[in-house]
C-alpha atoms as a PDB file:
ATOM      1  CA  UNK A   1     123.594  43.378  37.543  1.00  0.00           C
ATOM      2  CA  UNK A   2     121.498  43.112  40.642  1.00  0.00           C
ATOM      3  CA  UNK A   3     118.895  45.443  40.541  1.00  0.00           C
ATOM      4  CA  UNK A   4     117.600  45.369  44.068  1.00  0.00           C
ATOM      5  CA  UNK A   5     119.943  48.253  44.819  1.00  0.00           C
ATOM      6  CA  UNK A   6     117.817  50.532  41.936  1.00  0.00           C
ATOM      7  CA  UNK A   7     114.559  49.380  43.644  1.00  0.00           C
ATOM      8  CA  UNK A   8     115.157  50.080  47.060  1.00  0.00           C
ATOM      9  CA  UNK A   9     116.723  53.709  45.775  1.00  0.00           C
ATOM     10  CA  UNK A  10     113.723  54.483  44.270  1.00  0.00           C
ATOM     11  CA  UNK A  11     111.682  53.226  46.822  1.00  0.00           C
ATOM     12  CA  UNK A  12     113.178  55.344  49.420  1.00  0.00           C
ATOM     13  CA  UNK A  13     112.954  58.241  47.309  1.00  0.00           C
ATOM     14  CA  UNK A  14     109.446  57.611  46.939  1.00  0.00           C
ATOM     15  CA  UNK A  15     108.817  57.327  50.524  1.00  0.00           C
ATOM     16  CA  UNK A  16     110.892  60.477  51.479  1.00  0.00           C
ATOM     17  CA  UNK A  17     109.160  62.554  49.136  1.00  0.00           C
ATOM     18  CA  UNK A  18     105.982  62.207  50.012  1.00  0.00           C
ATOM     19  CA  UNK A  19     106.832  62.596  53.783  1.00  0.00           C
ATOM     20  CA  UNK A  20     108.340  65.300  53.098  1.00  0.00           C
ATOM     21  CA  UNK A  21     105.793  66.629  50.598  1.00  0.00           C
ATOM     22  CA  UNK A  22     103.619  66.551  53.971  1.00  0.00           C
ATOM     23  CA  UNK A  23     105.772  68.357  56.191  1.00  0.00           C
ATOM     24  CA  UNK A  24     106.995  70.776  53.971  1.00  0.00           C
ATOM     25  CA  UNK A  25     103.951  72.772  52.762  1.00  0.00           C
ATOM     26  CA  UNK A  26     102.760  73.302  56.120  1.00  0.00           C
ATOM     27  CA  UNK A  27     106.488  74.347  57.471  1.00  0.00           C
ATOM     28  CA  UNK A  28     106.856  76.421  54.285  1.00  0.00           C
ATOM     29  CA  UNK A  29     103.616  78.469  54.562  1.00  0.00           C
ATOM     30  CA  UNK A  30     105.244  79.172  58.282  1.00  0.00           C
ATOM     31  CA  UNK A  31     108.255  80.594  57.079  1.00  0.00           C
ATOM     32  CA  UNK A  32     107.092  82.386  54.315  1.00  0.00           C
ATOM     33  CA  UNK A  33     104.258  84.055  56.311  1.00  0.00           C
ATOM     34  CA  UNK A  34     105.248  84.423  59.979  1.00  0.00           C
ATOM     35  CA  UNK A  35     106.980  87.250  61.926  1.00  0.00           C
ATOM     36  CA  UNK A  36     108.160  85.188  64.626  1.00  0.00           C
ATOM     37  CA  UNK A  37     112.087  85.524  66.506  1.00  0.00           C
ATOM     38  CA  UNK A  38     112.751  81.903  65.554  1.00  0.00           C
ATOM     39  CA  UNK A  39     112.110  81.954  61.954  1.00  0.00           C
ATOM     40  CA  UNK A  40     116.014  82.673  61.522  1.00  0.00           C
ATOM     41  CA  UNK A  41     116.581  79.741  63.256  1.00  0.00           C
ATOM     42  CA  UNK A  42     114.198  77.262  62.371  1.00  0.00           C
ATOM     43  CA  UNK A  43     115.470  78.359  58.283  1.00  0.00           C
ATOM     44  CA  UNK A  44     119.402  77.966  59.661  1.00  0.00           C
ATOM     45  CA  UNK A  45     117.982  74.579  61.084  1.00  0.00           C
ATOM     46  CA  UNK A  46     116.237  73.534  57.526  1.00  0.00           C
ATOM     47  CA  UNK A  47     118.887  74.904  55.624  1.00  0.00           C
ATOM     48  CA  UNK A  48     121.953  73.126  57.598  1.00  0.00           C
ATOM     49  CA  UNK A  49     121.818  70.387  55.471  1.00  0.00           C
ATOM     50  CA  UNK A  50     122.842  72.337  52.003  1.00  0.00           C
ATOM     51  CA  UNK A  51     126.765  73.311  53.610  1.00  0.00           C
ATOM     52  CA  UNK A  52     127.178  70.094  56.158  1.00  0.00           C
ATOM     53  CA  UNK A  53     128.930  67.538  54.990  1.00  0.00           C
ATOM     54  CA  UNK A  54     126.185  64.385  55.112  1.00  0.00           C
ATOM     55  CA  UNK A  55     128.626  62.111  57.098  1.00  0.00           C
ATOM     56  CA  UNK A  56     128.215  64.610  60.010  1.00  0.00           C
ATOM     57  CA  UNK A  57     124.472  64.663  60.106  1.00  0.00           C
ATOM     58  CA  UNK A  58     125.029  60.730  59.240  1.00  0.00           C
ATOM     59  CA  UNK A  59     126.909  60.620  62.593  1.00  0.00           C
ATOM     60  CA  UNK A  60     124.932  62.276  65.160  1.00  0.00           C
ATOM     61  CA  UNK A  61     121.576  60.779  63.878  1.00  0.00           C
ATOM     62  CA  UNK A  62     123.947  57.329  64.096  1.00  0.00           C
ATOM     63  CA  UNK A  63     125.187  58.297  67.657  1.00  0.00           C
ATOM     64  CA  UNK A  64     121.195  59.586  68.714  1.00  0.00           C
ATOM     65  CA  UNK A  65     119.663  56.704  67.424  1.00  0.00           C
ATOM     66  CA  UNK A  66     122.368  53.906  68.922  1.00  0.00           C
ATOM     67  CA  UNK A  67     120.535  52.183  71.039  1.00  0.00           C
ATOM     68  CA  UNK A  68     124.170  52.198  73.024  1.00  0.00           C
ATOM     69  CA  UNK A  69     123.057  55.771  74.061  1.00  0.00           C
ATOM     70  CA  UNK A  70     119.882  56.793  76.053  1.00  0.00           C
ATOM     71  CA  UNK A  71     117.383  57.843  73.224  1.00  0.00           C
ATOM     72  CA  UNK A  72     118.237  55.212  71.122  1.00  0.00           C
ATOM     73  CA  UNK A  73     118.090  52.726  74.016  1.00  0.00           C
ATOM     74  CA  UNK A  74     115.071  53.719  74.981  1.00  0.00           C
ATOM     75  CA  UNK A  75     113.314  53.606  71.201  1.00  0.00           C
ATOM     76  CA  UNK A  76     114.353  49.841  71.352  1.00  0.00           C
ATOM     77  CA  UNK A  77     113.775  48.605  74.944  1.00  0.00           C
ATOM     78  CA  UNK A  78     110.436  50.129  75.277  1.00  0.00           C
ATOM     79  CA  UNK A  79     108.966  51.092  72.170  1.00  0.00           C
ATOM     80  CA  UNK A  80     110.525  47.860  70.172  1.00  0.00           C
ATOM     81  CA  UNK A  81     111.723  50.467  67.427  1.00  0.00           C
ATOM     82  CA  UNK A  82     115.120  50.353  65.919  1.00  0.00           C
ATOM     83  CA  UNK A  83     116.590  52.940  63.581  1.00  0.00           C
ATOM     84  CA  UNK A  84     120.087  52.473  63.178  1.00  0.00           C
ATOM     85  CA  UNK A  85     120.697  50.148  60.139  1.00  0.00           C
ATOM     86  CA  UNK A  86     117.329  49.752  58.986  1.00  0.00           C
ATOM     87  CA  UNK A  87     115.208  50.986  56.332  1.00  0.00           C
ATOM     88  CA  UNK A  88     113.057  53.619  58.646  1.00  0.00           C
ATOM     89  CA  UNK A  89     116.508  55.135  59.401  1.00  0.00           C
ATOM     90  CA  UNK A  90     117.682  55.929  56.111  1.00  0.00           C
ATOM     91  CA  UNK A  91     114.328  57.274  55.346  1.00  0.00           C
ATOM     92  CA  UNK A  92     114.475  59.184  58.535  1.00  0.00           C
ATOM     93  CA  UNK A  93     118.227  60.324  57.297  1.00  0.00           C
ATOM     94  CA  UNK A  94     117.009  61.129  53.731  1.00  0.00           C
ATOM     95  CA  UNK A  95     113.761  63.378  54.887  1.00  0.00           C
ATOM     96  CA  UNK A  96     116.816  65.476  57.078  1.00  0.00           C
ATOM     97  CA  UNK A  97     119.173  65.609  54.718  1.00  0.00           C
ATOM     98  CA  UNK A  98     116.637  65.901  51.718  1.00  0.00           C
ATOM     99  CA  UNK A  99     114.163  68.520  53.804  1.00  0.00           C
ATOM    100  CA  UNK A 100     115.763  72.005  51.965  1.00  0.00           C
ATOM    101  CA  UNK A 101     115.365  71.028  48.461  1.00  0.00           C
ATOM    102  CA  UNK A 102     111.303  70.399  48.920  1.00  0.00           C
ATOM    103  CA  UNK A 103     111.152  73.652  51.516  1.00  0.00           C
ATOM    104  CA  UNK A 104     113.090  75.937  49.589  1.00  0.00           C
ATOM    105  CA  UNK A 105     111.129  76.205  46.892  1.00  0.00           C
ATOM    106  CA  UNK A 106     107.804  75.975  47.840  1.00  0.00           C
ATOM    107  CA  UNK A 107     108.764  78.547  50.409  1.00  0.00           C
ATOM    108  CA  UNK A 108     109.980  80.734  48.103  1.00  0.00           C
ATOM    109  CA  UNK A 109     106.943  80.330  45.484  1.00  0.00           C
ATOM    110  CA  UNK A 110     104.420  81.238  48.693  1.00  0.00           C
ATOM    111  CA  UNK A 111     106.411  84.247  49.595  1.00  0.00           C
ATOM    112  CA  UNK A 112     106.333  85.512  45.940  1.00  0.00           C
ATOM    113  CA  UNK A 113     102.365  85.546  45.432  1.00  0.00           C
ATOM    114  CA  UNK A 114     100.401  88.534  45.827  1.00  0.00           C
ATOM    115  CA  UNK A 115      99.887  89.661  49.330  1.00  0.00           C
ATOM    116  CA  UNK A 116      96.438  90.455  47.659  1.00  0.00           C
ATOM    117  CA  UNK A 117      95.662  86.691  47.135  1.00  0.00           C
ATOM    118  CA  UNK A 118      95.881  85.888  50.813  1.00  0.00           C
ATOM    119  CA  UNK A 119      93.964  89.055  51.836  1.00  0.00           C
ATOM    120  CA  UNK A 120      90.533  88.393  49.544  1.00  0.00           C
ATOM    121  CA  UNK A 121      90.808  84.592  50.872  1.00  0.00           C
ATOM    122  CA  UNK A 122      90.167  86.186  54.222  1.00  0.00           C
ATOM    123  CA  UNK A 123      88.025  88.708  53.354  1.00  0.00           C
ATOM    124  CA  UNK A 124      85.818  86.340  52.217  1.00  0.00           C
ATOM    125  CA  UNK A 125      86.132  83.911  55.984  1.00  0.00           C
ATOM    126  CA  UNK A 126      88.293  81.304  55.087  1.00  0.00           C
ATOM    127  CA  UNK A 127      90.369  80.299  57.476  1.00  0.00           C
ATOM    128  CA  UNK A 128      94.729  79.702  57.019  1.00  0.00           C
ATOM    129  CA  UNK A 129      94.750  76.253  55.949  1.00  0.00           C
ATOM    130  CA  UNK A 130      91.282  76.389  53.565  1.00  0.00           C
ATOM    131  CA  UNK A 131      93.131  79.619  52.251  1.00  0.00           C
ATOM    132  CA  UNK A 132      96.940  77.878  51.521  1.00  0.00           C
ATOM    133  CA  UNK A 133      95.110  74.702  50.037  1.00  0.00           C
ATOM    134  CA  UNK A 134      92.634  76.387  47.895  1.00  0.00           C
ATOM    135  CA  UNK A 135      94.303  79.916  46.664  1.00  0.00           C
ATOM    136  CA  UNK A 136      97.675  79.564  47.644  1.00  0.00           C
ATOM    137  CA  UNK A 137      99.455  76.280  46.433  1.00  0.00           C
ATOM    138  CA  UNK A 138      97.089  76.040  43.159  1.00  0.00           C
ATOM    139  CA  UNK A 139      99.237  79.037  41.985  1.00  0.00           C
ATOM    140  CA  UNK A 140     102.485  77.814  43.032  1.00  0.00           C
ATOM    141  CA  UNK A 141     102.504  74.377  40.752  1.00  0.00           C
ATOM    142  CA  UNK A 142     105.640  75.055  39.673  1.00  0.00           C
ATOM    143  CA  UNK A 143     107.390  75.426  42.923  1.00  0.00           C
ATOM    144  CA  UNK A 144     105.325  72.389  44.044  1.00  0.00           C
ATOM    145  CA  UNK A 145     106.925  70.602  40.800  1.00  0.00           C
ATOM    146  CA  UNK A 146     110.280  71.857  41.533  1.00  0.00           C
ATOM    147  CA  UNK A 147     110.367  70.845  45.279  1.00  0.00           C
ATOM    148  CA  UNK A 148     109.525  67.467  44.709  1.00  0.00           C
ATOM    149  CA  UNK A 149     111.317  66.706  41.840  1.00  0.00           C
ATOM    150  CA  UNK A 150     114.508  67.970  43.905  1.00  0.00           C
ATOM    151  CA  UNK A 151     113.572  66.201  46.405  1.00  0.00           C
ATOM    152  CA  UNK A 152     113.549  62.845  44.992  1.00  0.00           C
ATOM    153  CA  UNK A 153     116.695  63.396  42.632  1.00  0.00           C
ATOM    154  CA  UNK A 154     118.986  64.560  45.951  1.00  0.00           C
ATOM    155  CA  UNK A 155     117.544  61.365  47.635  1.00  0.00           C
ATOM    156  CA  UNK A 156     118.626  59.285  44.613  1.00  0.00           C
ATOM    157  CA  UNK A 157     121.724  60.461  45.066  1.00  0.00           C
ATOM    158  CA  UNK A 158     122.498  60.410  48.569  1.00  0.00           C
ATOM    159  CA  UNK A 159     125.714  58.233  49.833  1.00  0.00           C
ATOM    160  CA  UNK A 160     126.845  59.678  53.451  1.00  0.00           C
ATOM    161  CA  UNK A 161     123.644  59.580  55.043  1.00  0.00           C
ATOM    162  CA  UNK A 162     122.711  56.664  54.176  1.00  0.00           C
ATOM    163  CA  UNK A 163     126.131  54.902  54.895  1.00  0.00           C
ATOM    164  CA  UNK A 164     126.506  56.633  58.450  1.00  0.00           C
ATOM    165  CA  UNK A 165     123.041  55.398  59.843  1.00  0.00           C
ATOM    166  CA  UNK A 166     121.871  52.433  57.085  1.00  0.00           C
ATOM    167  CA  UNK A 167     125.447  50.481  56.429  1.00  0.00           C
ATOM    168  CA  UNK A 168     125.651  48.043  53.728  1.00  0.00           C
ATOM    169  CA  UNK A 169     122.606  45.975  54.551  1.00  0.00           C
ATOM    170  CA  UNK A 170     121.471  44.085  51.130  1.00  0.00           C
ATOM    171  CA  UNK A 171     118.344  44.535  50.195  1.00  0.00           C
ATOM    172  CA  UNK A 172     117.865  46.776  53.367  1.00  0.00           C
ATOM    173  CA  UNK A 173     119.821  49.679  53.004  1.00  0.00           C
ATOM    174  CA  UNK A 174     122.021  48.810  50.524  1.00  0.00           C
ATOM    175  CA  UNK A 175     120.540  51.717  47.868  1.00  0.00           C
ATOM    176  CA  UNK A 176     122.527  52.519  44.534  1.00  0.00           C
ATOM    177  CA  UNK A 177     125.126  54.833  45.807  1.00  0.00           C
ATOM    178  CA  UNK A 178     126.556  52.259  47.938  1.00  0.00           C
ATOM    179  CA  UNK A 179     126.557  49.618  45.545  1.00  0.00           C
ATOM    180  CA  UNK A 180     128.865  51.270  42.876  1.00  0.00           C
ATOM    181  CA  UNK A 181     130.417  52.072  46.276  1.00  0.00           C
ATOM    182  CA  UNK A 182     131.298  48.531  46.737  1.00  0.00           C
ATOM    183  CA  UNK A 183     132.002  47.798  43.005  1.00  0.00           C
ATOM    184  CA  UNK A 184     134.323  50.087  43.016  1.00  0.00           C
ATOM    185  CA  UNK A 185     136.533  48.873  46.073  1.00  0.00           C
ATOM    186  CA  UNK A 186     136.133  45.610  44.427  1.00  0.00           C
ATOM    187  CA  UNK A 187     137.583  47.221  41.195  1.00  0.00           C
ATOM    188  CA  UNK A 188     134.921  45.726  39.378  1.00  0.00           C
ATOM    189  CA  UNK A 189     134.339  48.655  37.011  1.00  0.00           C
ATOM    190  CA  UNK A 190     131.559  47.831  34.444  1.00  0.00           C
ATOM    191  CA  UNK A 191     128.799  46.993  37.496  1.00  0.00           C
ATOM    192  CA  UNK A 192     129.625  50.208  38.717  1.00  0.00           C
ATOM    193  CA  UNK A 193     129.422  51.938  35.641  1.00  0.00           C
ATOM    194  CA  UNK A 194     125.886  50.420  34.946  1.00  0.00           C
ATOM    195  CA  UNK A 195     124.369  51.135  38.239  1.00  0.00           C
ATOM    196  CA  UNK A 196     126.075  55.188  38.051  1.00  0.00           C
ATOM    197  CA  UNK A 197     125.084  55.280  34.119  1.00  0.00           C
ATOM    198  CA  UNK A 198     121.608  54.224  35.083  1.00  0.00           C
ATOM    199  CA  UNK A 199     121.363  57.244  38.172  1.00  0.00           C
ATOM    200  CA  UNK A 200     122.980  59.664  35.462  1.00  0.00           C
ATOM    201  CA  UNK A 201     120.245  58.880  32.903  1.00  0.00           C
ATOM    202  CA  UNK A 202     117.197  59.008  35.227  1.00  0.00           C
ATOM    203  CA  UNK A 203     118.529  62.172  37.113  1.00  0.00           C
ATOM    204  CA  UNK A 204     118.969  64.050  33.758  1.00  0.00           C
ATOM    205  CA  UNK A 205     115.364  62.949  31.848  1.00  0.00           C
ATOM    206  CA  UNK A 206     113.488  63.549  35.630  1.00  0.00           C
ATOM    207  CA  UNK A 207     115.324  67.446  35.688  1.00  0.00           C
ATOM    208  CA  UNK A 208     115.489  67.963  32.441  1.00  0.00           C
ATOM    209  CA  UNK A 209     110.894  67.323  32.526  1.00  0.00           C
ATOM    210  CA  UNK A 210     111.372  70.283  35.583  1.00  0.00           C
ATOM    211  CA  UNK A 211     112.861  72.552  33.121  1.00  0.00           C
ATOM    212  CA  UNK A 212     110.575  71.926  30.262  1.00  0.00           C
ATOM    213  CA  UNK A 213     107.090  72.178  32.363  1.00  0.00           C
ATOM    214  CA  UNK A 214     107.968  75.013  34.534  1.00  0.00           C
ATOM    215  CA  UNK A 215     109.377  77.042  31.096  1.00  0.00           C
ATOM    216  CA  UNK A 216     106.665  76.690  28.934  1.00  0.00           C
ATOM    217  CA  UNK A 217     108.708  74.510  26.333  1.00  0.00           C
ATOM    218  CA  UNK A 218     105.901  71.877  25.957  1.00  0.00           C
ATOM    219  CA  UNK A 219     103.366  74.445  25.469  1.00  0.00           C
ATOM    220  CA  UNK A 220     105.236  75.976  22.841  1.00  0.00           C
ATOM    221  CA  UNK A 221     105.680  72.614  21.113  1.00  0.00           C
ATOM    222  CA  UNK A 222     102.328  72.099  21.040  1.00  0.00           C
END
C-alpha cells in the first residue's frame, strides 16, 4: 500500500485546521457578539458549505482560480501563484468547505457564556480581544476541542473539493479519498479497503476522544 496518500491527508488536515483555528475564533466572537445587518449573511455565507454539494463549491473555486479566467490569470502572470491543481488549492478548498465545522461550535460555546463574564472583563478596562483570549475562550475548551477535532475529521474525509480544484496529482493532491477513488475504478478492492479501513479507524478513535473529554468519562474513570 502506498502510504503517501495517508500523509498528505493528514498533512492537509493539519494545515487547514490550524488556518482555520486562526480565522475562526476571531469570525466566531463576531457572530456571536455583534448586532450588525450582515450577520445573517455572513452565517448563510459560513454555513453554505453544510447543504452544497462540494463539487459545486469545487467548481467555481476551479473556474475562479483557472488561470483561463481573469482572477486566476492574473494570480499566475503577475503574482507567480497558481492554485488550481496544487497543494495551496486544496488547502484553500478544504478551509471553505471545512470553515462551519470549526465556526459552529466555537460560535455557539461564546454565545452560551454568561453575558456577566464579558461585562466584569470590561469593567475592569480590558479591551475585546484581551477579554475573548483571557475570559472568554478559557471557558469554552470544549467547543474549542469540538471545532477542531471536526474540523480535521471533515477534512480527512473530503473527496469533491479536493477532486474539482486538486485532480489526481500523486503525491500533490492525490489525498486518501481519491486514492480508494482510483482503486476502486481499477477494481482493485483490498487497497481500497486498507486505505478506507485505515480513515474509518482514525475517524472513530479521534471522535470517539471528543466524546469522552467533553463528557466527563475520563474523569469518572479516574
Amino acid at each position: 500500500m502506498d502510504w503517501s496518500p495517508i500523509i498528505l491527508t493528514f498533512k492537509l488536515a493539519t494545515i487547514t485546521t490550524i488556518i482555520l483555528l486562526v480565522l475562526s475564533i476571531p469570525l466566531s466572537f463576531w457572530l456571536a457578539s455583534t448586532k450588525s445587518r450582515w450577520k445573517p449573511v455572513i452565517e448563510t455565507l459560513v454555513s453554505m458549505p453544510l447543504v452544497l454539494p462540494p463539487t459545486v463549491i469545487g467548481f467555481y473555486l476551479l473556474v475562479a482560480f483557472s488561470p483561463s479566467y481573469a482572477f486566476g490569470s492574473f494570480l499566475e502572470k503577475i503574482l507567480g501563484f497558481r492554485l488550481v491543481f496544487s497543494f495551496e488549492g486544496i488547502v484553500l478548498g478544504s478551509i471553505i468547505y471545512s470553515m462551519p465545522f470549526m465556526i459552529h461550535p466555537i460560535q455557539s460555546g461564546i454565545r452560551n457564556l454568561p453575558q456577566s463574564l464579558s461585562e466584569a472583563s470590561f469593567v475592569l478596562g480590558k479591551s475585546r480581544w484581551t477579554t475573548l483570549f483571557r475570559v472568554l475562550l478559557p471557558n469554552i475548551k470544549p467547543s474549542l476541542v469540538t471545532g477542531i477535532v471536526l474540523a480535521f475529521a471533515h477534512t480527512i474525509g473530503e473527496f469533491g473539493v479536493i477532486l474539482m480544484i486538486g485532480g489526481n496529482i500523486p503525491h500533490e493532491t492525490r489525498v486518501a479519498s481519491i486514492a480508494i477513488y482510483d482503486q476502486v475504478e481499477a477494481l482493485n478492492y483490498a487497497n481500497a479497503n486498507k486505505y478506507s479501513l485505515f480513515l474509518f479507524v482514525v475517524s472513530f478513535l479521534i471522535l470517539l476522544a471528543v466524546f469522552l473529554v467533553n463528557g466527563g468519562y475520563l474523569r469518572k474513570w479516574k
